[in-house]
Protein backbone atom coordinates (compact mmCIF):
# COMPACT_ATOMS: atom_id res chain seq x y z
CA UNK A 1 0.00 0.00 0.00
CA UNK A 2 1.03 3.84 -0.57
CA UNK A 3 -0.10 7.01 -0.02
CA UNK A 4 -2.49 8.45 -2.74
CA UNK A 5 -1.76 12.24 -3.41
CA UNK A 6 -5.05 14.15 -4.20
CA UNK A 7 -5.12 17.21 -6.48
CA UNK A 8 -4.44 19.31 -3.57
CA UNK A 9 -1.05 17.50 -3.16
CA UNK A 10 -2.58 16.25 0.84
CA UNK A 11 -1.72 12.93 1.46
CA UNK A 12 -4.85 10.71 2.09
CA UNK A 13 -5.93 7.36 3.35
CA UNK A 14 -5.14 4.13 1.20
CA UNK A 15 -6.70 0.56 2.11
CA UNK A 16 -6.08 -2.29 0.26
CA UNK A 17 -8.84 -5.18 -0.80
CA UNK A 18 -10.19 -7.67 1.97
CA UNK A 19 -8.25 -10.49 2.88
CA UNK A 20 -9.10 -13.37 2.75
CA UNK A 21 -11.87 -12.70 -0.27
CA UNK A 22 -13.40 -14.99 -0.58
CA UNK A 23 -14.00 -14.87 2.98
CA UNK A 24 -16.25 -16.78 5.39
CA UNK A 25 -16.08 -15.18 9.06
CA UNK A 26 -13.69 -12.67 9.13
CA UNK A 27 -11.90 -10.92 7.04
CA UNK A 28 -9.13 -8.08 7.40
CA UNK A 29 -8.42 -4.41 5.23
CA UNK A 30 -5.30 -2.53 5.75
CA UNK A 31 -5.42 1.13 5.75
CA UNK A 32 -2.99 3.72 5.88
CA UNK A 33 -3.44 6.74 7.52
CA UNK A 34 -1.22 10.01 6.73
CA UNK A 35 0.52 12.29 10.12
CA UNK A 36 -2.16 14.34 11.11
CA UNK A 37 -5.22 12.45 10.17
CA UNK A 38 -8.07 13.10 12.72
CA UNK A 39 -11.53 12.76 10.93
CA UNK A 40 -13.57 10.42 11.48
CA UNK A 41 -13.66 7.63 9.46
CA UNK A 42 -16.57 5.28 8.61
CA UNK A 43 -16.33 2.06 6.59
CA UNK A 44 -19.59 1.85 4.01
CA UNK A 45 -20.62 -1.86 2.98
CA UNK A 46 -23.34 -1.67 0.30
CA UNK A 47 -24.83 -4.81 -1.17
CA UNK A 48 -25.09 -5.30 -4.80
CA UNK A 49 -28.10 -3.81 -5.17
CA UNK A 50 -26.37 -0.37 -3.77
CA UNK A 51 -27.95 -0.44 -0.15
CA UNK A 52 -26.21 0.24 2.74
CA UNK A 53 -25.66 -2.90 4.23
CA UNK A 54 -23.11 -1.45 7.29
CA UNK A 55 -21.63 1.60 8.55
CA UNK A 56 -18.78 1.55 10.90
CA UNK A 57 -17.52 4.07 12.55
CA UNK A 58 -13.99 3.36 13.67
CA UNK A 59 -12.29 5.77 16.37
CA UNK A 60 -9.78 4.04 17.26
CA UNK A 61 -6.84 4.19 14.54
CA UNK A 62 -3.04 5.56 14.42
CA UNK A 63 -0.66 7.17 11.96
CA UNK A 64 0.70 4.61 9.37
CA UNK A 65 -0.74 1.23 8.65
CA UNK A 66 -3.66 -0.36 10.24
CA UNK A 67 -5.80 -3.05 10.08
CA UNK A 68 -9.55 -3.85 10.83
CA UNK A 69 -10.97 -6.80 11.03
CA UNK A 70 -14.51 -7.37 9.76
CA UNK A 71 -16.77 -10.17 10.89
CA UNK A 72 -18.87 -11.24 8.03
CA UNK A 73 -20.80 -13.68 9.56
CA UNK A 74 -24.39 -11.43 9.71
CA UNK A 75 -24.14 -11.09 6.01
CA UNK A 76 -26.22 -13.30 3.50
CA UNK A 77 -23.38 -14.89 0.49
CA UNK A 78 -23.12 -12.88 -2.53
CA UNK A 79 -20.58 -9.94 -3.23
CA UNK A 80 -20.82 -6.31 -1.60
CA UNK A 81 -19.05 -2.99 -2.30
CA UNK A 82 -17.38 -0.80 0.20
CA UNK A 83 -15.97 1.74 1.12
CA UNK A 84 -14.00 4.23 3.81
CA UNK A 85 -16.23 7.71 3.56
CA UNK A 86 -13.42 9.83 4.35
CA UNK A 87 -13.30 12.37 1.51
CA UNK A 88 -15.40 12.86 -1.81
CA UNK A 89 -13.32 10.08 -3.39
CA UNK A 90 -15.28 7.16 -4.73
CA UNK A 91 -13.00 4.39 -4.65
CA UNK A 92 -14.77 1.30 -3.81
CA UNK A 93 -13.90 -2.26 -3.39
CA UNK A 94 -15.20 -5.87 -3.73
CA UNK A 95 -15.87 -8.17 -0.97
CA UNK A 96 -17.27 -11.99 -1.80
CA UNK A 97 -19.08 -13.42 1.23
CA UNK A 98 -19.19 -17.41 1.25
CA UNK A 99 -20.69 -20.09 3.59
């Protein structure tokens, strides 16, 4: 993972796709967070429909690389979208949920 430079020349978040995905239970995304970084930062699952499936809000993060781990279990199979809601950015990602 690196830091992604917006047009403003900020450095931003970057998380990288789910591990394991296909995943059962639980799964983990890394994130980076830049020096300075203080918002709060939610993590959007929509399902493929484009409903909000989950929000979580996570407060509890620190500079550099992180890691949150996401229990899938309450989720029906099929693939979902998601997303940290951070900035404007759209940059989504794929999760496939198996039993």
């Amino acid at each position: 993972m690196k830091f992604v430079v917006n047009k403003h020349g900020f450095r931003t978040i970057s998380f990288s796709q789910n591990y394991p995905n296909p995943c059962n239970d639980i799964t983990a995304i890394d994130f980076n967070l830049p020096a300075g970084f203080n918002k709060p930062l939610i993590l959007i699952l929509y399902d493929i429909q484009g409903q909000i499936m989950d929000n979580l809000l996570i407060t509890e993060y620190s500079t550099g690389k992180n890691r949150l781990l996401y229990n899938t279990s309450q989720l029906s199979p099929g693939l979902y979208y998601y997303k940290f809601d951070y900035t404007s950015l759209n940059d989504f990602k794929t999760m496939t949920v198996i039993k």
